[in-house]
Protein backbone atom coordinates (compact mmCIF):
# COMPACT_ATOMS: atom_id res chain seq x y z
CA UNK A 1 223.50 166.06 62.70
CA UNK A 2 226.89 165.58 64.07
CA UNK A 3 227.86 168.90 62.93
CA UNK A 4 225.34 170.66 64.57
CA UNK A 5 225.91 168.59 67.64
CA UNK A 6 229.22 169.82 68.09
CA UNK A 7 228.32 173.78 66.95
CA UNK A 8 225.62 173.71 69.17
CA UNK A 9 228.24 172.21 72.19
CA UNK A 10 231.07 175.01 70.69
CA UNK A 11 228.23 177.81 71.51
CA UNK A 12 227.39 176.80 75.07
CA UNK A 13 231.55 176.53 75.45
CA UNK A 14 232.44 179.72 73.89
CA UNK A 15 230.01 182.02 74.22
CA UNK A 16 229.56 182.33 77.84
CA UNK A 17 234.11 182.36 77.92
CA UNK A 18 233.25 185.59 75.06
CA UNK A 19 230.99 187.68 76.76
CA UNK A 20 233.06 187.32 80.14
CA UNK A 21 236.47 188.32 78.02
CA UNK A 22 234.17 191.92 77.45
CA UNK A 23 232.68 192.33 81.11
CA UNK A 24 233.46 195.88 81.89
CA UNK A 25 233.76 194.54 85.72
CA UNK A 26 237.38 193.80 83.98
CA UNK A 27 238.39 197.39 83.79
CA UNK A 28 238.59 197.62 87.80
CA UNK A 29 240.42 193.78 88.22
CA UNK A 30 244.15 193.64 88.83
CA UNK A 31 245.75 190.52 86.29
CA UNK A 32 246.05 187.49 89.08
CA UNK A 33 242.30 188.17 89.72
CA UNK A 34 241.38 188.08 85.98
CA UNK A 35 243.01 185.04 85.98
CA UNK A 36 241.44 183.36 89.17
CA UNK A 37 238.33 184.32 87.50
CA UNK A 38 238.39 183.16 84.00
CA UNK A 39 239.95 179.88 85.33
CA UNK A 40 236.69 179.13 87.10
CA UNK A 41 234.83 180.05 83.99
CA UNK A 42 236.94 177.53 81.74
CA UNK A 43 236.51 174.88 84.28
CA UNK A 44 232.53 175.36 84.34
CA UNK A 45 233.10 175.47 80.70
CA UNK A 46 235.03 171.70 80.79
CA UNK A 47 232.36 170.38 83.14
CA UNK A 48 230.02 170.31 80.40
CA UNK A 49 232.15 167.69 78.78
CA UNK A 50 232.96 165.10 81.21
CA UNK A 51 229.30 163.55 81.52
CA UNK A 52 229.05 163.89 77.72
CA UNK A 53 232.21 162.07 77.09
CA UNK A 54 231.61 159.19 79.83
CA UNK A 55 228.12 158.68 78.36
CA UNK A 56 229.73 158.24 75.03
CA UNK A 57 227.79 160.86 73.61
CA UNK A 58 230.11 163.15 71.49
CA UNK A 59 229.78 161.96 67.89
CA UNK A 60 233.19 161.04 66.43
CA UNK A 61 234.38 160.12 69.69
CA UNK A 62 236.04 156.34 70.51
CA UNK A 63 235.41 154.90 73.26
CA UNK A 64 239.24 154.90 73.86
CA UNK A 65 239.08 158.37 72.92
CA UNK A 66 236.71 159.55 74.80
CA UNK A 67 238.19 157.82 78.23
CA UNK A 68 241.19 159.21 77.53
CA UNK A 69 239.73 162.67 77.16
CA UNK A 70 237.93 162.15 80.22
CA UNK A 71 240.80 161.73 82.56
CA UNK A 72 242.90 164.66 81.12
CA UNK A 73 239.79 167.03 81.19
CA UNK A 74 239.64 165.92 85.00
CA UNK A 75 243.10 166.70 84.89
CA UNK A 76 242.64 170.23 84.05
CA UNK A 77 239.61 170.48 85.82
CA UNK A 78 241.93 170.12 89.11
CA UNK A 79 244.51 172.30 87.79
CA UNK A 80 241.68 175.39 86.86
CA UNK A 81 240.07 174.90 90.71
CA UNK A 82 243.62 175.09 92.03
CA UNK A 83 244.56 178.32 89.73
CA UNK A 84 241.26 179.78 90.70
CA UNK A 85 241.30 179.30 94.57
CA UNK A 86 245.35 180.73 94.52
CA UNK A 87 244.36 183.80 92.38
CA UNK A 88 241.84 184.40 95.25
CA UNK A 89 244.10 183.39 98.00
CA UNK A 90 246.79 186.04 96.59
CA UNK A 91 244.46 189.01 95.63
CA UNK A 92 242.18 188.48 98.87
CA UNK A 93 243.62 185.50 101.90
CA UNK A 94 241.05 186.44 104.64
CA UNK A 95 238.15 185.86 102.19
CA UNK A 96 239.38 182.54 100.86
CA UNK A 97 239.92 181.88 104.46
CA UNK A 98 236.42 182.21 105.58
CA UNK A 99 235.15 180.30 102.47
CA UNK A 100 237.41 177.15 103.19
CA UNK A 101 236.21 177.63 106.75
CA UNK A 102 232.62 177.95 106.09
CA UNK A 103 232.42 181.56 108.07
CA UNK A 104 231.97 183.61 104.26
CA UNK A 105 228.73 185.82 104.62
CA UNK A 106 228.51 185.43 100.53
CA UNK A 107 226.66 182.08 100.25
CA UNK A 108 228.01 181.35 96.60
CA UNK A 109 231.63 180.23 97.94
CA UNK A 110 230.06 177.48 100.06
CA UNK A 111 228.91 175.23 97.26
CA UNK A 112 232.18 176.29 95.32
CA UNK A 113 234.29 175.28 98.63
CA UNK A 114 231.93 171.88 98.45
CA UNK A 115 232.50 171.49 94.77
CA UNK A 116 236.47 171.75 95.16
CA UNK A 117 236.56 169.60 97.53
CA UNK A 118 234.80 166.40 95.39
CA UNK A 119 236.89 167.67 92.56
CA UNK A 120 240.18 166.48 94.70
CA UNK A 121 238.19 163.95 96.20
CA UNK A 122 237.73 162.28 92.45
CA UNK A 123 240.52 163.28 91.48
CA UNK A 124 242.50 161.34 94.29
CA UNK A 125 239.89 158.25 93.84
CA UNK A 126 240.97 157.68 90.11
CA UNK A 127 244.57 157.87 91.33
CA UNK A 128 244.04 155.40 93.54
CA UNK A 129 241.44 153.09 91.91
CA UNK A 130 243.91 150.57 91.08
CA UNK A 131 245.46 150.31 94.89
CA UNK A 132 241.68 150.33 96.33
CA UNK A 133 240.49 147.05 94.45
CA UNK A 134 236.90 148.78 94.22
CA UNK A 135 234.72 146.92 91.58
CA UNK A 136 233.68 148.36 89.17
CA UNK A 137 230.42 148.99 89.74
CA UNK A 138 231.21 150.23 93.28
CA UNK A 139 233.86 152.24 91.83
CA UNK A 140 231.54 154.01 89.13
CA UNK A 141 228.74 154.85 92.09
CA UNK A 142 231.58 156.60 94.10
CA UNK A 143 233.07 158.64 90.76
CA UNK A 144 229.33 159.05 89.92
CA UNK A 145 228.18 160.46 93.46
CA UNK A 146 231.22 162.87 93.41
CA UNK A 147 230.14 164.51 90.15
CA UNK A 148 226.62 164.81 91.14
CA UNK A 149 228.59 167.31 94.13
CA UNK A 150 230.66 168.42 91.85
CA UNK A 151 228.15 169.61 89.29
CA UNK A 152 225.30 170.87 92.02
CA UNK A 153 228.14 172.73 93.81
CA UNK A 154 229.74 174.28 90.59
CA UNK A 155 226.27 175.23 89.42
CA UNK A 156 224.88 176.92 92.28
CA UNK A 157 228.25 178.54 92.97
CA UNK A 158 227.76 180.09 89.56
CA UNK A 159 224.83 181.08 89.39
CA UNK A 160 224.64 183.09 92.63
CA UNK A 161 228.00 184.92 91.79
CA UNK A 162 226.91 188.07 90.17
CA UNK A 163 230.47 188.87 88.31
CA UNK A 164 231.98 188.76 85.02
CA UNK A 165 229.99 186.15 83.01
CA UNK A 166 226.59 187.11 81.32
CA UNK A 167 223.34 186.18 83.13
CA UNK A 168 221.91 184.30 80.16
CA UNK A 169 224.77 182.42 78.67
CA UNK A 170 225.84 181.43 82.20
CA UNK A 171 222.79 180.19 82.62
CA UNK A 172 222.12 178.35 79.89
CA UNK A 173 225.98 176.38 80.48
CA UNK A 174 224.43 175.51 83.62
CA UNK A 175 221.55 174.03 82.76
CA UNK A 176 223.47 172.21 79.97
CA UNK A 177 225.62 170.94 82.17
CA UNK A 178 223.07 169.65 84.23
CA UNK A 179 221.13 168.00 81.44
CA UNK A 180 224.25 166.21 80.45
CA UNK A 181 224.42 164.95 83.86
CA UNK A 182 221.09 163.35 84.06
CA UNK A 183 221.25 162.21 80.96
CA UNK A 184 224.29 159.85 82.35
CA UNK A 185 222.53 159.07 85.68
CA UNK A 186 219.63 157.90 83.59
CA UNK A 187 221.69 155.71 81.57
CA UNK A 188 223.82 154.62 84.61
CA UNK A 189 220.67 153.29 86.08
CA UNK A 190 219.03 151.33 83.73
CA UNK A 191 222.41 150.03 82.92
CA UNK A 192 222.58 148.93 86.67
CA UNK A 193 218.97 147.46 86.34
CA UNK A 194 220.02 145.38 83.33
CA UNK A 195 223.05 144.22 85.24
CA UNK A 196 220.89 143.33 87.99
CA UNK A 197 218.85 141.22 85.78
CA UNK A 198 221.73 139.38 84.26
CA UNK A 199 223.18 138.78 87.66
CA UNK A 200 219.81 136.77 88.93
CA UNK A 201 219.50 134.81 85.82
């Protein structure tokens, strides 16, 4: 079972990464926009991961490990949104313009400007979770909230982009990655119930 867990997960990871490598939309794309472009792909790719890995879900996984893999996948998930936005920015600066300025007639790169904006915004709460004294069940609604933006903006973005990655397999990352997300908000809640519970005993 735990083997084909983490085949099945390899699949949705790889395959979609594969049959974007042999898009023959490549043949007309200078390098820096190749680049821009697969860097959004792996990042859609490592958003898949980050609800699976805070729900404690991958088999094999600590706890410790998992945290730890959570935080530098967010890591790089910041890193792949800022690659992918400055590919765009060098290879075309009006049209990243009008995206971050909401004035884009292509729909698709408002819910990506959306998304990269809770990516920083999460990104910048972790940082400073220790300096904001949030508890911890405040603090976990905030992170929580973000990715629900950050995987609603990342999926729609995708899926409206008509470009290098295959209909199917694109689709079927998406709706893995939101699965995995309401997997965790289901947990989250009834863990938040229970909590509840406790706290009026």
């Amino acid at each position: 079972m735990c083997v084909a867990i983490w085949a099945v997960l390899a699949l949705l990871l790889v395959v979609p990464i594969g049959f974007a490598a042999g898009s023959p939309l490549l043949q007309w794309r200078v390098g820096i926009y190749i680049l821009a472009g697969f860097s959004g792909v792996a990042a859609m790719s490592l958003l898949l991961l980050q609800p699976l890995l805070a729900g404690g879900y991958l088999p094999g996984v600590s706890s410790a490990q998992a945290r730890r893999l959570h935080r530098w996948i967010g890591c790089s998930l910041v890193v792949l949104v800022i690659v992918h936005v400055g590919g765009l920015w060098v290879t075309s600066p009006p049209d990243v313009v009008d995206a971050l300025l909401f004035r884009s007639p292509t729909v698709f790169s408002y819910f990506g400007v959306i998304a990269m904006w809770a990516v920083f915004a999460s990104a910048l709460l972790v940082t400073l979770r220790t300096r904001l004294s949030f508890a911890l069940w405040g603090w976990q609604q905030i992170h929580t909230g973000l990715a629900v933006v950050i995987v609603i903006g990342s999926v729609v973005h995708a899926l409206l982009i008509v470009g290098t990655m295959e209909m199917i397999t694109k689709s079927l990352l998406c709706l893995a990655v939101v699965i995995a997300l309401l997997v965790i908000l289901v947990k989250r809640r009834r863990w938040g119930r229970q909590s509840h519970m406790i706290r009026r005993r």
